[in-house]
C-alpha atoms as a PDB file:
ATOM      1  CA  UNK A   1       0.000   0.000   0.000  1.00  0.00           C
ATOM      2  CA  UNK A   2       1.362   3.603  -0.989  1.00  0.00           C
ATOM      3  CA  UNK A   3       0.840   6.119   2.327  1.00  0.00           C
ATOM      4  CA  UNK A   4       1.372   9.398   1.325  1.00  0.00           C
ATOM      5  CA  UNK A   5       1.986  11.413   4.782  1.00  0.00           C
ATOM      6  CA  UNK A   6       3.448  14.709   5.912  1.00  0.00           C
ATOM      7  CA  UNK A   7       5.870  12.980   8.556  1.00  0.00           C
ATOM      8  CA  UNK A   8       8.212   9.793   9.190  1.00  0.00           C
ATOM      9  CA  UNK A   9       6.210   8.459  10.920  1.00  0.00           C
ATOM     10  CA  UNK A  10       3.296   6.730  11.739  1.00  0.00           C
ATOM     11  CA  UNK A  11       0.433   6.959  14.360  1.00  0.00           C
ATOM     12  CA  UNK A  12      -2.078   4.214  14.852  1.00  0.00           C
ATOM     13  CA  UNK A  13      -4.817   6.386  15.577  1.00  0.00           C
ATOM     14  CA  UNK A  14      -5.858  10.647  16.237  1.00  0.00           C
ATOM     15  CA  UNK A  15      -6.849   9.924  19.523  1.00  0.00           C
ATOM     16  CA  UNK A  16      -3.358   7.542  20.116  1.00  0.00           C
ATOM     17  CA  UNK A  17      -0.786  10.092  19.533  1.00  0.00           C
ATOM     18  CA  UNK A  18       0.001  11.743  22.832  1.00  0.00           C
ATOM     19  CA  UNK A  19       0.335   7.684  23.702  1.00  0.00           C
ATOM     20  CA  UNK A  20       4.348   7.385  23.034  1.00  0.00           C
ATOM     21  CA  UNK A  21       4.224   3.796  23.621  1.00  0.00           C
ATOM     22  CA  UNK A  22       1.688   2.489  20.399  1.00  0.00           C
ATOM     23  CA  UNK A  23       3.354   1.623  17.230  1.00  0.00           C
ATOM     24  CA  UNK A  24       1.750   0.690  14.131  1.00  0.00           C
ATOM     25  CA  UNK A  25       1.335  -3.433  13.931  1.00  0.00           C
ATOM     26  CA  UNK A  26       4.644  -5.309  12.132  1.00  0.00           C
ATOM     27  CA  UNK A  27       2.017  -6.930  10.069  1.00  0.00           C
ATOM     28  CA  UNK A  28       0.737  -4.012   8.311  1.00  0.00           C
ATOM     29  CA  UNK A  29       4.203  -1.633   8.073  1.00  0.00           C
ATOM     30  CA  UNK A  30       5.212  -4.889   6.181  1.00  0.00           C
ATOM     31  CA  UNK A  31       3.468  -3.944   3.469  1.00  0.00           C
ATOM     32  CA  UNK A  32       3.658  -0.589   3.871  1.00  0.00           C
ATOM     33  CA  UNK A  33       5.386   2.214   1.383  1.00  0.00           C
ATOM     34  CA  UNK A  34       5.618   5.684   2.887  1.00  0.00           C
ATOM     35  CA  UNK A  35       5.927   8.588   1.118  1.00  0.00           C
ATOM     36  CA  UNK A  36       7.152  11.775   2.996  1.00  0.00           C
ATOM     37  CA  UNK A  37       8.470  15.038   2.414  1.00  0.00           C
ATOM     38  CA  UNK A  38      12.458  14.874   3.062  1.00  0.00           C
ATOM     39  CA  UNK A  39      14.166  16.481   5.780  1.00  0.00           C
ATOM     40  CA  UNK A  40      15.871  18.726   3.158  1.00  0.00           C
ATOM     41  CA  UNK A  41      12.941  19.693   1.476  1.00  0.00           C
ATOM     42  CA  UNK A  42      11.162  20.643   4.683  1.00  0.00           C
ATOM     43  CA  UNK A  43      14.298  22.892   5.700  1.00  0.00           C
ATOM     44  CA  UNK A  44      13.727  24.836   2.207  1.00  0.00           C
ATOM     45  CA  UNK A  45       9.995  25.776   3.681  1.00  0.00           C
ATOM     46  CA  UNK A  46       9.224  29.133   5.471  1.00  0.00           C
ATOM     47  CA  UNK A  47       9.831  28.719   8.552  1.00  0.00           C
ATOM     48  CA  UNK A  48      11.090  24.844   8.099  1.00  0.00           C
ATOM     49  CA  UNK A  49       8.395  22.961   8.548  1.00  0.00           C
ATOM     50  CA  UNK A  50       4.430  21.901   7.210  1.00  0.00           C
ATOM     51  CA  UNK A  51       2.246  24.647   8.263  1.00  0.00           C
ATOM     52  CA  UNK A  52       0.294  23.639  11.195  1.00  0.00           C
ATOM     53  CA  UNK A  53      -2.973  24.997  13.919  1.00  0.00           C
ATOM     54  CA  UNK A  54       0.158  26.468  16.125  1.00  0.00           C
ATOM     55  CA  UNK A  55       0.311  29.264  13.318  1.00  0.00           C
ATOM     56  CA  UNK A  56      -2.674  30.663  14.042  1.00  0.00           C
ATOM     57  CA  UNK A  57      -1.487  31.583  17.747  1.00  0.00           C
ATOM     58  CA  UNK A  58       1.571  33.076  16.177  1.00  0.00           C
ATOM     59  CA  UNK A  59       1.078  34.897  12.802  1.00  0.00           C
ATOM     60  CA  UNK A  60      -1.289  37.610  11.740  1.00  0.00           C
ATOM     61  CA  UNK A  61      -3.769  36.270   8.889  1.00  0.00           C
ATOM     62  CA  UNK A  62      -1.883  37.757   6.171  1.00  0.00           C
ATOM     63  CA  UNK A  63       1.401  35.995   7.057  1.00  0.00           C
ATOM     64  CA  UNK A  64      -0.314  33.026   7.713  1.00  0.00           C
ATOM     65  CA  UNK A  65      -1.923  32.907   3.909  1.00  0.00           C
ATOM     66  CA  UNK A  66       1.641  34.047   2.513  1.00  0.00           C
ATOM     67  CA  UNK A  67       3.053  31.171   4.057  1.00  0.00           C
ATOM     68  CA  UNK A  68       0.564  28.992   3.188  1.00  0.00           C
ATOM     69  CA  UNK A  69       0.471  29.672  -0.158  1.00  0.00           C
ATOM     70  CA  UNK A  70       4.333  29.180  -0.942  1.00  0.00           C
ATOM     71  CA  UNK A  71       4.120  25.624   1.507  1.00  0.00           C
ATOM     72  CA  UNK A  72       1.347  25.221  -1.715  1.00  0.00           C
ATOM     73  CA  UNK A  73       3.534  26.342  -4.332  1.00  0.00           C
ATOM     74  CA  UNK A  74       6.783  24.004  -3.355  1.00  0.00           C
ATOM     75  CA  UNK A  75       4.269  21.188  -2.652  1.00  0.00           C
ATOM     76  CA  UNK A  76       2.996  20.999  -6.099  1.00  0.00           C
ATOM     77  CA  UNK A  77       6.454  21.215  -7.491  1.00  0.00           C
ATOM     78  CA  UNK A  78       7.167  18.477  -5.322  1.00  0.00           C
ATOM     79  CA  UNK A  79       4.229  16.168  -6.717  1.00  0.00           C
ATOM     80  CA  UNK A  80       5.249  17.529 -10.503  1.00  0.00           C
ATOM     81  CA  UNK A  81       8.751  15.524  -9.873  1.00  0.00           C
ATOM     82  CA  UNK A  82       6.732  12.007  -8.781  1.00  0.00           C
ATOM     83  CA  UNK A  83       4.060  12.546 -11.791  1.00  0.00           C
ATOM     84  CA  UNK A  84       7.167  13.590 -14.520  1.00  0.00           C
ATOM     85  CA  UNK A  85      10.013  11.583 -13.416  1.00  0.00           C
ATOM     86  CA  UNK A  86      13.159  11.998 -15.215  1.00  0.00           C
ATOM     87  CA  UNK A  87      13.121   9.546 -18.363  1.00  0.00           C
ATOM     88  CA  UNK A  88      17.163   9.557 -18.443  1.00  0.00           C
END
């Protein structure tokens, strides 16, 4: 199975992750591919990471939709690599 996912790594479940101790089952990570944004890639970002809810606390409304928009912008140039891979 292909799991697109914004991080590393993997939860079980929303209301599990503030439980450090659950892992995903062997069973299913088996046949698991995940696909995440590298570390490099998130460095390039405003700010260095995904936006996230902490933003709102933090940035006016204009800053936040700036930032937004160019976390947007490098995503789809991200996805335009996978969908035109080089044919060399």
């Amino acid at each position: 199975m292909l799991y697109p996912h914004f991080r590393d790594r993997l939860t079980p479940g929303w209301f599990d992750k503030m439980l450090r101790w659950r892992t995903p089952q062997r069973s299913v990570i088996d046949q698991l591919v995940l696909m995440c944004p590298s570390d490099a890639f998130l460095a390039q970002l405003p700010h260095g990471k995904i936006p996230d809810r902490d933003d709102f606390r933090v940035m006016s409304p204009q800053d936040r939709v700036a930032y937004w928009e160019t976390c947007v912008r490098e995503s789809e140039r991200l996805a335009r690599g996978f969908s035109q891979p080089d044919q060399r």
